[in-house]
PDB file of N, CA and C in Angstrom:
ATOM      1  N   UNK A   1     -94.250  -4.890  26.047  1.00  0.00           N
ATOM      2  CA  UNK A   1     -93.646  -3.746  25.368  1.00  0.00           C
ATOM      3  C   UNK A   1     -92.222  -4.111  24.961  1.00  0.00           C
ATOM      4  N   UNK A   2     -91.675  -3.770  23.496  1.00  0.00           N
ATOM      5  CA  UNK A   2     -90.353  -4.021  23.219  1.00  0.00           C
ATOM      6  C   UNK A   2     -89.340  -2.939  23.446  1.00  0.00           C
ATOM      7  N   UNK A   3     -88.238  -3.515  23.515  1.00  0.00           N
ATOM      8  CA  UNK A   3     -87.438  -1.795  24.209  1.00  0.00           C
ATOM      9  C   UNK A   3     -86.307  -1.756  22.974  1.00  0.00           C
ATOM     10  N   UNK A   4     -86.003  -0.799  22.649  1.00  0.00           N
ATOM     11  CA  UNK A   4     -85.674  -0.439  21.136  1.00  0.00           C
ATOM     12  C   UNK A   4     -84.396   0.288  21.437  1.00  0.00           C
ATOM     13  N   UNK A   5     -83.118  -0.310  20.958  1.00  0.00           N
ATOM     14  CA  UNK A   5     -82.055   1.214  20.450  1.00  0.00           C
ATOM     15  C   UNK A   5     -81.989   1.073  19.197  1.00  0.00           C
ATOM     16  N   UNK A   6     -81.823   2.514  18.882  1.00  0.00           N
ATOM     17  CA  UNK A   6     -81.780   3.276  17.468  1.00  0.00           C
ATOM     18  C   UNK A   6     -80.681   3.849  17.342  1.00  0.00           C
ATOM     19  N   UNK A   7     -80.086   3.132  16.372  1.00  0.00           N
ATOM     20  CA  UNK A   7     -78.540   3.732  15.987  1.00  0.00           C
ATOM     21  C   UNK A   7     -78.990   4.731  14.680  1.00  0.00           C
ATOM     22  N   UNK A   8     -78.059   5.817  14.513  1.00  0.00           N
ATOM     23  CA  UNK A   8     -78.233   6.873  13.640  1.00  0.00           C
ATOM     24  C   UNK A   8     -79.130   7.862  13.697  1.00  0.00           C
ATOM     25  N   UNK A   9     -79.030   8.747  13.084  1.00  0.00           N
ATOM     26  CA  UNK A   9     -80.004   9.797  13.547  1.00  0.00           C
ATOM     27  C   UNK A   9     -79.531  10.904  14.328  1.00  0.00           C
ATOM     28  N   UNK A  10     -80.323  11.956  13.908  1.00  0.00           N
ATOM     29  CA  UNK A  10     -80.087  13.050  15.107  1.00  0.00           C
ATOM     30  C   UNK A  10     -81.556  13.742  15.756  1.00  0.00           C
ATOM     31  N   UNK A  11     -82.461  13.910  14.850  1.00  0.00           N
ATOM     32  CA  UNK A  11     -83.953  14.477  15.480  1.00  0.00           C
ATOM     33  C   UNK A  11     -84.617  13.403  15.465  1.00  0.00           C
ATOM     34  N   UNK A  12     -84.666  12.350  16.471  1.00  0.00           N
ATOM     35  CA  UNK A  12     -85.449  10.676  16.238  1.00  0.00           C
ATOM     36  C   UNK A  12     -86.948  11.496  17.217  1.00  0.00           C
ATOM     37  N   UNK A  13     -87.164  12.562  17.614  1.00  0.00           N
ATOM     38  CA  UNK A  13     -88.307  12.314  18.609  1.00  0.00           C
ATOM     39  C   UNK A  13     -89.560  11.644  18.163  1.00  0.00           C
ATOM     40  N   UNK A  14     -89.839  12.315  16.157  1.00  0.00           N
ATOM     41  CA  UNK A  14     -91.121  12.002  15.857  1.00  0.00           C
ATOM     42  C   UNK A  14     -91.438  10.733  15.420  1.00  0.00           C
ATOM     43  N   UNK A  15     -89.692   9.755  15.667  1.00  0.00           N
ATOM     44  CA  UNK A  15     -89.734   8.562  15.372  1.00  0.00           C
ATOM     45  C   UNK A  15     -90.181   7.708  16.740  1.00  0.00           C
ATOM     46  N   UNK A  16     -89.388   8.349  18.032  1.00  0.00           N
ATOM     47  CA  UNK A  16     -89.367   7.742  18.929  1.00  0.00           C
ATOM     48  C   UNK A  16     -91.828   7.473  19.612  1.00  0.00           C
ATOM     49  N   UNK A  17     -91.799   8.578  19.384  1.00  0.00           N
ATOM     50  CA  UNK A  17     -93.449   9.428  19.212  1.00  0.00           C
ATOM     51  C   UNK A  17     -94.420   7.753  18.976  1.00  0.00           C
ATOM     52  N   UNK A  18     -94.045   7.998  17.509  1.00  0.00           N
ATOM     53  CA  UNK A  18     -94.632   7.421  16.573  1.00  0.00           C
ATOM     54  C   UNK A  18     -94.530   5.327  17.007  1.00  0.00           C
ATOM     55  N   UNK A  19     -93.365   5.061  17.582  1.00  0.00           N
ATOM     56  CA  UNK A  19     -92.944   3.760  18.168  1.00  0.00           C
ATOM     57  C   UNK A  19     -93.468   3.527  19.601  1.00  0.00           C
ATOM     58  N   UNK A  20     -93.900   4.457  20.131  1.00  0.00           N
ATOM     59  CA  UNK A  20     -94.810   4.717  21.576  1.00  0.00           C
ATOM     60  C   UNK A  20     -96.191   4.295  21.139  1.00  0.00           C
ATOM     61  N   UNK A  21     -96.548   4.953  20.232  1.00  0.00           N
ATOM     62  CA  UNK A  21     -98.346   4.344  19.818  1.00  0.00           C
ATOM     63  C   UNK A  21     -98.244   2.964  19.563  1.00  0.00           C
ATOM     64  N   UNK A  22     -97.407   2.381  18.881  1.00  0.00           N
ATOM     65  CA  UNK A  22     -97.001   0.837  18.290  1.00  0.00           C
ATOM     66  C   UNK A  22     -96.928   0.019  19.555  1.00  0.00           C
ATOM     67  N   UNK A  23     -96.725   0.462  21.063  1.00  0.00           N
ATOM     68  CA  UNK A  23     -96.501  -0.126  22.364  1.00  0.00           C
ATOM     69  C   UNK A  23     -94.693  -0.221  22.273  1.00  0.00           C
ATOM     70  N   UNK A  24     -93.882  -0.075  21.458  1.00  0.00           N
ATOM     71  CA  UNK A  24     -92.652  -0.381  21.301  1.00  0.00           C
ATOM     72  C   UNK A  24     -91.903   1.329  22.325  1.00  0.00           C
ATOM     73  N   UNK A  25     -90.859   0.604  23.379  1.00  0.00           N
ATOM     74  CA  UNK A  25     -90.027   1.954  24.063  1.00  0.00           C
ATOM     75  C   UNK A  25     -88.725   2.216  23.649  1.00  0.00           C
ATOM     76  N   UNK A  26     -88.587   3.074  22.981  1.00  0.00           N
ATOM     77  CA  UNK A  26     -86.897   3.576  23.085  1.00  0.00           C
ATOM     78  C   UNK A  26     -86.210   3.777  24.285  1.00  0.00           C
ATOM     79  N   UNK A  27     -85.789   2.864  24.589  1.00  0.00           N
ATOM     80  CA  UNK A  27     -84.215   2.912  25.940  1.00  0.00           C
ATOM     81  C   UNK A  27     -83.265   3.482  25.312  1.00  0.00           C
ATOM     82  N   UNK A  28     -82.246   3.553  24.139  1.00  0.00           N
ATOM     83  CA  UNK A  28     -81.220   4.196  23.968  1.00  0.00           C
ATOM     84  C   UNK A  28     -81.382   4.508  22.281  1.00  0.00           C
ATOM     85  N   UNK A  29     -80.261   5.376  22.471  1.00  0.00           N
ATOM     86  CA  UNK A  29     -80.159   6.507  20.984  1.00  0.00           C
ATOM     87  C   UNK A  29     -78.755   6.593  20.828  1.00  0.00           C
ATOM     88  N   UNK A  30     -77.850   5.851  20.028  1.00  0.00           N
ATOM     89  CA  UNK A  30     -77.137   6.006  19.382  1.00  0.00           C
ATOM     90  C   UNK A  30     -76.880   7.152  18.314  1.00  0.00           C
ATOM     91  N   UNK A  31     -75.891   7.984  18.176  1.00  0.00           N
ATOM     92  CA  UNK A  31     -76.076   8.973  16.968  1.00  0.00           C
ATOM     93  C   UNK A  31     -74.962   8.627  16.072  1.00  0.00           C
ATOM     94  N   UNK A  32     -73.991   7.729  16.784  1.00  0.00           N
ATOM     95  CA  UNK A  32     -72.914   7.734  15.971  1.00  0.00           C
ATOM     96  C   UNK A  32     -71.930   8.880  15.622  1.00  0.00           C
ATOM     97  N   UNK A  33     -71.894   9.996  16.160  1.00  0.00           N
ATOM     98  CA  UNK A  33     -71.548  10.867  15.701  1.00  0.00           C
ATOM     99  C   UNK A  33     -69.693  11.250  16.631  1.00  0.00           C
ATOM    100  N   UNK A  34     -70.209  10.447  17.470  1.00  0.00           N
ATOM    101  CA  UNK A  34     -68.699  10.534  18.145  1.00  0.00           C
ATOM    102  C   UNK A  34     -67.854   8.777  18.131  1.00  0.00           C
ATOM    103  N   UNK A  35     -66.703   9.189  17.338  1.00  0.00           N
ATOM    104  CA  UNK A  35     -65.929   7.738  17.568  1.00  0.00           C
ATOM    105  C   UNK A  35     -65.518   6.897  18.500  1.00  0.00           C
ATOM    106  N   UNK A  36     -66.228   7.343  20.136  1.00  0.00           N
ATOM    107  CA  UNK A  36     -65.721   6.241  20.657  1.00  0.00           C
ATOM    108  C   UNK A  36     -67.186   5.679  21.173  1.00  0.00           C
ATOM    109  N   UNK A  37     -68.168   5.797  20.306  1.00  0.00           N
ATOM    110  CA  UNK A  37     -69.778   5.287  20.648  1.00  0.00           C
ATOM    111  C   UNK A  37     -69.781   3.911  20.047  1.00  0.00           C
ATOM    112  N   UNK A  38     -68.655   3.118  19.432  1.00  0.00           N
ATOM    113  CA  UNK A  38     -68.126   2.012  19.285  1.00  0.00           C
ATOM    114  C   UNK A  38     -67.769   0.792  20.211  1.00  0.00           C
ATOM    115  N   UNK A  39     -67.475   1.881  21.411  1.00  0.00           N
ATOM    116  CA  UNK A  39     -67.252   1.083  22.520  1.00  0.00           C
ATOM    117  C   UNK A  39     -67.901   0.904  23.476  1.00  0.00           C
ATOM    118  N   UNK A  40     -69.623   1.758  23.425  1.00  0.00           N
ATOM    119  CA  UNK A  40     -70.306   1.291  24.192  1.00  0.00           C
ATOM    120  C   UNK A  40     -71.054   0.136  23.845  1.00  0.00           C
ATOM    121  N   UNK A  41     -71.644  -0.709  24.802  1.00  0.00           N
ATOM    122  CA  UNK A  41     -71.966  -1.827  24.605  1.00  0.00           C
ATOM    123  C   UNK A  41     -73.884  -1.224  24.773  1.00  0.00           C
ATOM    124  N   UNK A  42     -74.263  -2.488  24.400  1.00  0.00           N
ATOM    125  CA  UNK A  42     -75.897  -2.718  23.221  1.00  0.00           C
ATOM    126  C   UNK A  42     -76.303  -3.068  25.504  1.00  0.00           C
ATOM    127  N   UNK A  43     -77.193  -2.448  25.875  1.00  0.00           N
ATOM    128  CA  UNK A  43     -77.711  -2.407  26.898  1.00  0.00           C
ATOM    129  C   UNK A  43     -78.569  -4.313  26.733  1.00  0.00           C
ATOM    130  N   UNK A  44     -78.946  -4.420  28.222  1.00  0.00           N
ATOM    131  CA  UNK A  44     -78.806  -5.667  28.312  1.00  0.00           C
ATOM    132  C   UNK A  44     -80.386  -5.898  28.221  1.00  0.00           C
ATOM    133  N   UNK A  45     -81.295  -5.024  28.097  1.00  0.00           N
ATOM    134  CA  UNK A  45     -82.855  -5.198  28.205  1.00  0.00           C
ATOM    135  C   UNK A  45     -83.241  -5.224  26.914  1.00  0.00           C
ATOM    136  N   UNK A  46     -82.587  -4.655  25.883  1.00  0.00           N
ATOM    137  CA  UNK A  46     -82.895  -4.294  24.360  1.00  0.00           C
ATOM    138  C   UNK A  46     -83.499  -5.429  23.690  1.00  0.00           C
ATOM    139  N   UNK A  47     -84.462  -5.436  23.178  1.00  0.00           N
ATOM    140  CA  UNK A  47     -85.288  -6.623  22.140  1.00  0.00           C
ATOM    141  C   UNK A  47     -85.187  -6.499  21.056  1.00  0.00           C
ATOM    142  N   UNK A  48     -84.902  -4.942  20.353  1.00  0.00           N
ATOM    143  CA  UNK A  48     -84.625  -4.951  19.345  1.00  0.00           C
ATOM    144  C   UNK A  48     -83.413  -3.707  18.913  1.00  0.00           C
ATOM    145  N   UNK A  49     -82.680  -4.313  18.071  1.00  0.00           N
ATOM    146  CA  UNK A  49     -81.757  -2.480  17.675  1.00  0.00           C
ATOM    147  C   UNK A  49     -82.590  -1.921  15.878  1.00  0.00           C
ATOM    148  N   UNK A  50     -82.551  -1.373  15.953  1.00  0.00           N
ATOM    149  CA  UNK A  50     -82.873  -0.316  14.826  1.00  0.00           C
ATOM    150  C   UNK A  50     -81.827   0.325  14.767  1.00  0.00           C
ATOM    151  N   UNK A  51     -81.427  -0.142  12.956  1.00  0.00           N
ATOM    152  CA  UNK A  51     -80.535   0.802  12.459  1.00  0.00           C
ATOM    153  C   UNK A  51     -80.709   1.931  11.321  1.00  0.00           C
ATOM    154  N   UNK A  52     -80.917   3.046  11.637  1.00  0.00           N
ATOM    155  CA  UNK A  52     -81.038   4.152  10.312  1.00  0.00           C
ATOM    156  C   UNK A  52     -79.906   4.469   9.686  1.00  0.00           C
ATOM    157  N   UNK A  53     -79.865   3.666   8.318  1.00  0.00           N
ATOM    158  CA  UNK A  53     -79.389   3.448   7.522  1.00  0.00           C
ATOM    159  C   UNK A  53     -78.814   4.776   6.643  1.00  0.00           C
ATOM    160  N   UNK A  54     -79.766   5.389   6.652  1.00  0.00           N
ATOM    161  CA  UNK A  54     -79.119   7.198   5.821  1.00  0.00           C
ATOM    162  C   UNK A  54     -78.399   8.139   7.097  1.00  0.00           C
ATOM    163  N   UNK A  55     -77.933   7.326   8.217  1.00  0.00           N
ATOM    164  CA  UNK A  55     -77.895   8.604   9.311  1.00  0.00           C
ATOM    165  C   UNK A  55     -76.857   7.660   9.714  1.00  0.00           C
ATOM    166  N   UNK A  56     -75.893   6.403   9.250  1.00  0.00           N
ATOM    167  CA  UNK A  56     -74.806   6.248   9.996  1.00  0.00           C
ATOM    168  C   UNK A  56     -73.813   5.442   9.088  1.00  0.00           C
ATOM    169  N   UNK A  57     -72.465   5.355   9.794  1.00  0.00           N
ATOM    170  CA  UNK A  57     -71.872   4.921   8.454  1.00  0.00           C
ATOM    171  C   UNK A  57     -71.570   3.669   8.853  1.00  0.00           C
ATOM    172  N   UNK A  58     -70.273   2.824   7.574  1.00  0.00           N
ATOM    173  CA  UNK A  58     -70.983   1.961   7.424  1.00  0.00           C
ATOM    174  C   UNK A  58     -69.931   0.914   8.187  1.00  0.00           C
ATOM    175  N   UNK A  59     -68.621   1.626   9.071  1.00  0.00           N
ATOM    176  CA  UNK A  59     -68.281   1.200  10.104  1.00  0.00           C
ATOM    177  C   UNK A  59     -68.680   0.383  11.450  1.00  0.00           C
ATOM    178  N   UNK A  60     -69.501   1.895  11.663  1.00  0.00           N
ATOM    179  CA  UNK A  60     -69.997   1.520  12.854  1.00  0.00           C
ATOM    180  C   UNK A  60     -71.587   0.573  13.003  1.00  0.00           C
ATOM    181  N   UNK A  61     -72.323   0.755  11.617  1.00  0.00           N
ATOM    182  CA  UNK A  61     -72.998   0.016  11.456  1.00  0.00           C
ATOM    183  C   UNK A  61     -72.908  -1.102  11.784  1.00  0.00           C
ATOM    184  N   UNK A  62     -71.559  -1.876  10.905  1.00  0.00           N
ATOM    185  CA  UNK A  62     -71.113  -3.297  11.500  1.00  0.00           C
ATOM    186  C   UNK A  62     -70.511  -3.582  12.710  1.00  0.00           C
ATOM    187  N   UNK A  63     -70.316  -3.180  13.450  1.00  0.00           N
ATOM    188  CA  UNK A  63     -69.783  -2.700  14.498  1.00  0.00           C
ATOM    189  C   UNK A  63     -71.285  -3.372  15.497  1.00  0.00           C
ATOM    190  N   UNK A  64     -72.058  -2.300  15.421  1.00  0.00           N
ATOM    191  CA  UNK A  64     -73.641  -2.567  16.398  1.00  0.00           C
ATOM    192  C   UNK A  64     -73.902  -3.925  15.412  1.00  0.00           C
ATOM    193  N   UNK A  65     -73.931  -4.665  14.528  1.00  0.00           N
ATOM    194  CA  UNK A  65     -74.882  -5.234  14.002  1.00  0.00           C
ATOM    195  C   UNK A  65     -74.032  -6.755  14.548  1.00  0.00           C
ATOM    196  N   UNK A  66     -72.465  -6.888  14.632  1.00  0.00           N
ATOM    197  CA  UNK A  66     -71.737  -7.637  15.266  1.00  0.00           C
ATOM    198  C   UNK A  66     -72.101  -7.558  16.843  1.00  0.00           C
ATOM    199  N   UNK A  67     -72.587  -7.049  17.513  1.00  0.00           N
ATOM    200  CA  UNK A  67     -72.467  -6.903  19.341  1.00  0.00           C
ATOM    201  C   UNK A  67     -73.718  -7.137  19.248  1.00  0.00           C
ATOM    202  N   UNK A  68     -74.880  -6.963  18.479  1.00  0.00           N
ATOM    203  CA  UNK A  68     -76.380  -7.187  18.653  1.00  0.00           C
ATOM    204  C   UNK A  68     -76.308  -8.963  18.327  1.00  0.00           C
ATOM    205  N   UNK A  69     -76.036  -9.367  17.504  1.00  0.00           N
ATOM    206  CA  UNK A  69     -75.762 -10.978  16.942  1.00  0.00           C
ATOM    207  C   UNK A  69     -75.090 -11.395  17.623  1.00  0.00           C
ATOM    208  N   UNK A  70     -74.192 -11.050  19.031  1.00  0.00           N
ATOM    209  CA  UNK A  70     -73.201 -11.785  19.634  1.00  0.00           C
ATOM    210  C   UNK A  70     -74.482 -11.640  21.250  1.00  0.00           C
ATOM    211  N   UNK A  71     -75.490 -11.009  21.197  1.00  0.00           N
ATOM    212  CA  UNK A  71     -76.568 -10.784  21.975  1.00  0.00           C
ATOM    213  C   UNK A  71     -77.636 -11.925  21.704  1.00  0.00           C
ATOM    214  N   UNK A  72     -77.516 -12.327  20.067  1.00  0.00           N
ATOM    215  CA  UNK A  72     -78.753 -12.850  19.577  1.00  0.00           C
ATOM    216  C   UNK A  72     -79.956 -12.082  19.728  1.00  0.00           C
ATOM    217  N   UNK A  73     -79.676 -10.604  19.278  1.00  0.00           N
ATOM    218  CA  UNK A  73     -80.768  -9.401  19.474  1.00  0.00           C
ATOM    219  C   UNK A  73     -81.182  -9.172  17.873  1.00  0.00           C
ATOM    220  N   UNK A  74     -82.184  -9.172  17.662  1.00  0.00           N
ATOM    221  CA  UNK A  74     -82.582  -9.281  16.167  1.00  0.00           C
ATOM    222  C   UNK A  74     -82.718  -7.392  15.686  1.00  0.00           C
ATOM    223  N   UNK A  75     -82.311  -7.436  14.782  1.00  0.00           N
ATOM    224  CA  UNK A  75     -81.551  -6.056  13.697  1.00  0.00           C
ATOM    225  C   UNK A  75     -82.304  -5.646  12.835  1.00  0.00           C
ATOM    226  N   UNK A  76     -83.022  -4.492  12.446  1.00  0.00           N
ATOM    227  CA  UNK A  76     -83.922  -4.091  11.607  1.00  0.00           C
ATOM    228  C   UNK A  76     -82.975  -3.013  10.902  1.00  0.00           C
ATOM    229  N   UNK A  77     -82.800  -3.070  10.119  1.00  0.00           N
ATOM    230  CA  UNK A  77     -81.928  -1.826   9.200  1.00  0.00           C
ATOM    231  C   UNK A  77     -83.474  -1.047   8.275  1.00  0.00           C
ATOM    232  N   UNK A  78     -83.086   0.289   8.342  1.00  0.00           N
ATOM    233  CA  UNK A  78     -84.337   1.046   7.865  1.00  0.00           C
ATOM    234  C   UNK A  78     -83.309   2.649   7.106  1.00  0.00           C
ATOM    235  N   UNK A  79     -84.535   3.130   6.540  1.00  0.00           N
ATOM    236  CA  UNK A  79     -84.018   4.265   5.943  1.00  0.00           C
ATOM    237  C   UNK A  79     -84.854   5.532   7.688  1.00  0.00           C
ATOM    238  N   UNK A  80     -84.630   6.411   7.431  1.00  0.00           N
ATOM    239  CA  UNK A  80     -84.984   7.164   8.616  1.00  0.00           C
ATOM    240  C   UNK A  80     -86.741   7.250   8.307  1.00  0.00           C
ATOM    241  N   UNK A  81     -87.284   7.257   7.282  1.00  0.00           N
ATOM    242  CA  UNK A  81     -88.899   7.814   7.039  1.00  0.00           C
ATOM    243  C   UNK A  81     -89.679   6.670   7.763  1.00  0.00           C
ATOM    244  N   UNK A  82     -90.854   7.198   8.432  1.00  0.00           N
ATOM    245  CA  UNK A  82     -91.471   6.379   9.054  1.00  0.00           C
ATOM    246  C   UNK A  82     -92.165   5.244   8.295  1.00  0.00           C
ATOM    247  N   UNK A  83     -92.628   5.459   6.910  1.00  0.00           N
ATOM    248  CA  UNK A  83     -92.770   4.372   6.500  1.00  0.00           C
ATOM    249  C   UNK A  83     -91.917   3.395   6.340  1.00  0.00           C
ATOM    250  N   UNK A  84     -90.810   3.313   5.711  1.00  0.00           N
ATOM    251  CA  UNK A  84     -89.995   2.493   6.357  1.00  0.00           C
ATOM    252  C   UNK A  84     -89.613   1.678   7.114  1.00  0.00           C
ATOM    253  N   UNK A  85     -89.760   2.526   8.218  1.00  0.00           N
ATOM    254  CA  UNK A  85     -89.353   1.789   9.784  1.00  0.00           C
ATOM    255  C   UNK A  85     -90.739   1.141   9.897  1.00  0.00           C
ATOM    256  N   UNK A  86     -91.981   1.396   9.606  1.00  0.00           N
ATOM    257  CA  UNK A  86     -93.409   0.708  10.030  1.00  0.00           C
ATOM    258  C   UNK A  86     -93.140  -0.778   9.079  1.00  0.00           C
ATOM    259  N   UNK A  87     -92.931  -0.336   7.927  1.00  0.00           N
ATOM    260  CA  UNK A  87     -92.650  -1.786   7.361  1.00  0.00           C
ATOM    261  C   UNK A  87     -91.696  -2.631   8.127  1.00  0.00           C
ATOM    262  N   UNK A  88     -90.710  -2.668   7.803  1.00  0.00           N
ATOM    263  CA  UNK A  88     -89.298  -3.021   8.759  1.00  0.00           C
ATOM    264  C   UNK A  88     -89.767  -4.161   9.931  1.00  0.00           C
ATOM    265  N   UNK A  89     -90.439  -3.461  10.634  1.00  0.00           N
ATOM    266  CA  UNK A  89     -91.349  -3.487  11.880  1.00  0.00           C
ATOM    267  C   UNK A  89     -92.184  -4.399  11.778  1.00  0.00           C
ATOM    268  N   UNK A  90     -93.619  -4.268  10.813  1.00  0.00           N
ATOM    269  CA  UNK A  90     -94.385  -5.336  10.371  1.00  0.00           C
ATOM    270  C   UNK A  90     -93.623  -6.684   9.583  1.00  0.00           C
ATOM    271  N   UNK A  91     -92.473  -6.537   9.303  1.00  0.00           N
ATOM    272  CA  UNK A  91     -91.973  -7.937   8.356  1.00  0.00           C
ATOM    273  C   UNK A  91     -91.671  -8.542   9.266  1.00  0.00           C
ATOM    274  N   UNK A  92     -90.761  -8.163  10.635  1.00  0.00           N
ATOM    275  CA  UNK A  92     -90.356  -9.247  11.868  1.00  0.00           C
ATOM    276  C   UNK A  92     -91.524  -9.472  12.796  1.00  0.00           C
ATOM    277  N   UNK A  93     -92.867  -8.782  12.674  1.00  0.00           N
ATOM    278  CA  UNK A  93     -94.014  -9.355  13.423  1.00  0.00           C
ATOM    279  C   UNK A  93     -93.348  -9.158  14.581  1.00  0.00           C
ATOM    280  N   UNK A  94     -92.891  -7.174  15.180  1.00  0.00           N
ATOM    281  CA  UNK A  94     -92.338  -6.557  15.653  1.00  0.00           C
ATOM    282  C   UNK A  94     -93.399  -4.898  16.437  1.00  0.00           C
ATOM    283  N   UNK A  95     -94.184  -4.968  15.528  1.00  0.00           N
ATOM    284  CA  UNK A  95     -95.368  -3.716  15.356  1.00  0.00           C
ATOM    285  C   UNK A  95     -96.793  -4.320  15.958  1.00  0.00           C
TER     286      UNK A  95
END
């Protein structure tokens, strides 16, 4: 099973749902919505981060996408719709 944080977003359940059937677990949820979520650090079990791309800006984006690469944790950038993220998913042979 891969363990997933998801940066952006605010109602991820039917995403989180939908990544449970795939065998993939959400451990953490980033919302971005408070400025010092910059300074938490990318948990140490994570296999993959997911970033929703319409739900965060483009600060802090680089921000997670710098601390995931300094992990050597591989980065899926997506729009929030589940198709999307299923593709995303199937291109890194991730799904």
């Amino acid at each position: 099973m891969k363990n997933v944080l998801i940066a952006g977003g605010d109602r991820i359940e039917p995403i989180i749902s939908k990544l449970g059937q795939q065998g993939v677990k959400v451990i953490s949820h980033m919302d971005g919505r408070k400025p010092k979520i910059k300074l938490k650090a990318i948990p140490s079990n994570v296999d993959i981060v997911l970033i929703l791309t319409d739900y965060i800006n483009h600060n802090l984006s680089s921000v997670i996408k710098k601390k995931a690469q300094e992990q050597a944790i591989p980065i899926l950038f997506s729009k929030r719709s589940w198709t999307s993220i299923s593709t995303e998913m199937k291109k890194t042979g991730n799904a």
